[in-house]
Protein backbone atom coordinates (compact mmCIF):
# COMPACT_ATOMS: atom_id res chain seq x y z
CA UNK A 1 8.66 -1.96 18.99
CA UNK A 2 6.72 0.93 17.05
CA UNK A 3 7.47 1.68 12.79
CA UNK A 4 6.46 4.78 12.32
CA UNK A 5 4.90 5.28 8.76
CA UNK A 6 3.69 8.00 6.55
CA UNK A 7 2.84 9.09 3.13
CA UNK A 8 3.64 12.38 1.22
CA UNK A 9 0.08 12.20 -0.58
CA UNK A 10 -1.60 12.79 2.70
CA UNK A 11 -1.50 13.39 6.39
CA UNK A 12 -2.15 11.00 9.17
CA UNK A 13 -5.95 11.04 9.66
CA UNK A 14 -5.97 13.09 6.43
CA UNK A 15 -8.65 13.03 3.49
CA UNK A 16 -7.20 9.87 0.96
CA UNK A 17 -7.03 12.20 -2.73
CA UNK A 18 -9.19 10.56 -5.16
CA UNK A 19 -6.37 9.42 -7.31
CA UNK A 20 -5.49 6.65 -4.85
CA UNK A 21 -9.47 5.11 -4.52
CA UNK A 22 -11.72 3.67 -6.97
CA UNK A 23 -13.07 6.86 -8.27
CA UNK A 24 -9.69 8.07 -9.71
CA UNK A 25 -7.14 5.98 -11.10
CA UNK A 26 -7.39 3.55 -8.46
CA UNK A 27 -3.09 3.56 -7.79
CA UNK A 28 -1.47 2.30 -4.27
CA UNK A 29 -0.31 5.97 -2.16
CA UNK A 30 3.03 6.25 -1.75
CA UNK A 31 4.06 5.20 1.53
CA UNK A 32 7.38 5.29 3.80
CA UNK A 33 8.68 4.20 6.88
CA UNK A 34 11.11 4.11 9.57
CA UNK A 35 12.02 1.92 12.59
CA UNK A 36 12.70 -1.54 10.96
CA UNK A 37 14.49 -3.20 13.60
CA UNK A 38 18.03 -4.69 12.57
CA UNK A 39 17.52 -8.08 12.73
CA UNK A 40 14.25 -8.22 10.37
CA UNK A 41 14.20 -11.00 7.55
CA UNK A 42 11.51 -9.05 5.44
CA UNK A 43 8.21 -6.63 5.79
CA UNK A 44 4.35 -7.38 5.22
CA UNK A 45 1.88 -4.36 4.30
CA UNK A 46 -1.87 -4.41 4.96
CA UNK A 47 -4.67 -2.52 3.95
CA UNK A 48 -8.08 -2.10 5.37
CA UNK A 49 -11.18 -0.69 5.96
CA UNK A 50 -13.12 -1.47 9.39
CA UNK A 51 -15.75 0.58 8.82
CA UNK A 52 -17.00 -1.91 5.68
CA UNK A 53 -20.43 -2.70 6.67
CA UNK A 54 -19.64 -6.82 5.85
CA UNK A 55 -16.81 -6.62 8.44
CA UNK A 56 -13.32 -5.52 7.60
CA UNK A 57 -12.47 -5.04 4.19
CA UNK A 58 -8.73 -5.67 3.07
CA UNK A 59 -7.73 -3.25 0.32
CA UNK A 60 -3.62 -4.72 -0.20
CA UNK A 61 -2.03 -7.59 1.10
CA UNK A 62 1.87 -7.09 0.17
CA UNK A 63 4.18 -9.22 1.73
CA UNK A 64 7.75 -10.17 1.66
CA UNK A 65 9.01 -6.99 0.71
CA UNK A 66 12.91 -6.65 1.91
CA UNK A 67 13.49 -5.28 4.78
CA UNK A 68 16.06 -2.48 3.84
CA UNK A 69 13.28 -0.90 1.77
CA UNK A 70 12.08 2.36 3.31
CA UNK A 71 9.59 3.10 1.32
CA UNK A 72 7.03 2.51 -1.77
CA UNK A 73 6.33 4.85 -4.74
CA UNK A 74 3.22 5.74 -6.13
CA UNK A 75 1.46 2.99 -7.95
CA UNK A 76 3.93 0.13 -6.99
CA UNK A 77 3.10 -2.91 -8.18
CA UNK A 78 6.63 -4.95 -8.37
CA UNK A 79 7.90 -5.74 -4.94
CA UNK A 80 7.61 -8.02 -2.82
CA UNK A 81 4.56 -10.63 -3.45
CA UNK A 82 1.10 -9.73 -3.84
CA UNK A 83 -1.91 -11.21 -2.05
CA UNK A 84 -5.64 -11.27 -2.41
CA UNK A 85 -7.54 -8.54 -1.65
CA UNK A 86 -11.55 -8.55 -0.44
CA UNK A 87 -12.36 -7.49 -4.65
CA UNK A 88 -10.66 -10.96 -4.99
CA UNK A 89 -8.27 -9.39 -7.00
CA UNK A 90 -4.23 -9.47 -6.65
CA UNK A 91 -3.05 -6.03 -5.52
CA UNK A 92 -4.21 -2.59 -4.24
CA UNK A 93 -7.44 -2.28 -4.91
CA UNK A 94 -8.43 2.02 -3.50
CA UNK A 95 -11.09 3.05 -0.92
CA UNK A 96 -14.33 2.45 -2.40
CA UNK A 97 -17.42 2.90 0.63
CA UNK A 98 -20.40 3.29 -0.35
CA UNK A 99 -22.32 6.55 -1.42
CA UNK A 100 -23.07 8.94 1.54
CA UNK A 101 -20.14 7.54 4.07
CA UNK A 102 -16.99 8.11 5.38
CA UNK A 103 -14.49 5.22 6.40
CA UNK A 104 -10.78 5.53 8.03
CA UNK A 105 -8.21 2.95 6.52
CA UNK A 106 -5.13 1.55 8.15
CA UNK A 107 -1.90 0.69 5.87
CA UNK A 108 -0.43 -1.41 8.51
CA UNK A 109 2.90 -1.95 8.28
CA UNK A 110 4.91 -5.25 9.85
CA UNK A 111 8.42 -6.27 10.43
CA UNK A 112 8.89 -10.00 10.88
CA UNK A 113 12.15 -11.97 11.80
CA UNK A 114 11.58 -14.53 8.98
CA UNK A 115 10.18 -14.42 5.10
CA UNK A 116 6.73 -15.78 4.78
CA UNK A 117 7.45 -17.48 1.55
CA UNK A 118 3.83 -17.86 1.07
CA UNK A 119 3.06 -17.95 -2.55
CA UNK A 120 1.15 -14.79 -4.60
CA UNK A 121 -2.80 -14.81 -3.70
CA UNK A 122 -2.31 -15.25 0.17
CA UNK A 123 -5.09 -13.61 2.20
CA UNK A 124 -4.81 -11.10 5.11
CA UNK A 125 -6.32 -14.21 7.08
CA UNK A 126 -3.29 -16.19 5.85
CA UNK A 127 -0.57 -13.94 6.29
CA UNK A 128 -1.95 -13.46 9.97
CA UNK A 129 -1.62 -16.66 11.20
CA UNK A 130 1.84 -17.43 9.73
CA UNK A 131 3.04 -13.77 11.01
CA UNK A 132 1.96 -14.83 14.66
CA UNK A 133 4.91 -15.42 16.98
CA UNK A 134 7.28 -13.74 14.20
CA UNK A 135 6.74 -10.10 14.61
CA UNK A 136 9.10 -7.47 15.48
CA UNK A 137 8.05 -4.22 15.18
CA UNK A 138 4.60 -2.47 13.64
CA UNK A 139 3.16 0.45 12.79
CA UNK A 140 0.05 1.70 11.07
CA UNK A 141 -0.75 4.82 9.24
CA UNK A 142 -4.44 6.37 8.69
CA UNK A 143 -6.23 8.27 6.27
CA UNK A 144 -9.90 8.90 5.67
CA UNK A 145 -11.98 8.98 2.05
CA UNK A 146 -15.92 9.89 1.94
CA UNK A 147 -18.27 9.47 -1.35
């Protein structure tokens, strides 16, 4: 099953504004969805970068968000439970490739039919392997930022 997700700040394989990345004032997009299946117990939100020359870089890691919430403002910082990003900081941490590039980066957006209850500071890598097996729908949503 598909989620379709989107953002008012910016189109789907739009340019990221500079508000939402590490040279502006750094703040999560707002983002929305649509699709979340009936019988979901709660949502998990990830953020990345695969064009990071080290390998994938996660940007957010938000998880156990409910799952009658349709969407997240600007900025948000007090749902759910955060996780660790690849700045090893709790949060949304903005685009941030280096000078003379152009990456694409996926908010990824999952329904599961159970809470994670994994506590704040869980990795990508950890909410992976406890999603497996549990999810219902997904959906991913893409923008682009160059420096």
């Amino acid at each position: 099953m598909s989620l379709s997700v989107s953002s008012s700040a910016f189109s789907a394989g739009g340019d990221i504004p500079r508000k939402y990345t590490c040279d502006g004032d750094n703040l999560s997009p707002p983002l929305s969805w649509s699709g979340v299946p009936v019988d979901a117990q709660s949502l998990v939100l990830i953020a990345d970068d695969p064009d990071a020359p080290m390998g994938t870089f996660v940007h957010w890691v938000l998880y156990d968000l409910p799952p009658d919430l349709t969407s997240l403002d600007e900025g948000t910082a007090d749902v759910g439970t955060q996780g660790m990003n690849s700045f090893r900081k709790l949060g949304y941490g903005g685009p941030c490739p280096p000078k003379g590039t152009t990456h694409r980066y996926f908010f990824k957006l999952y329904a599961l039919d159970k809470p994670l209850d994994l506590d704040s500071g869980a990795t990508k890598d950890d909410l992976e392997g406890s999603m497996q097996g549990h999810i219902l729908a997904q959906g991913d949503f893409m923008g682009n930022y160059g420096r």
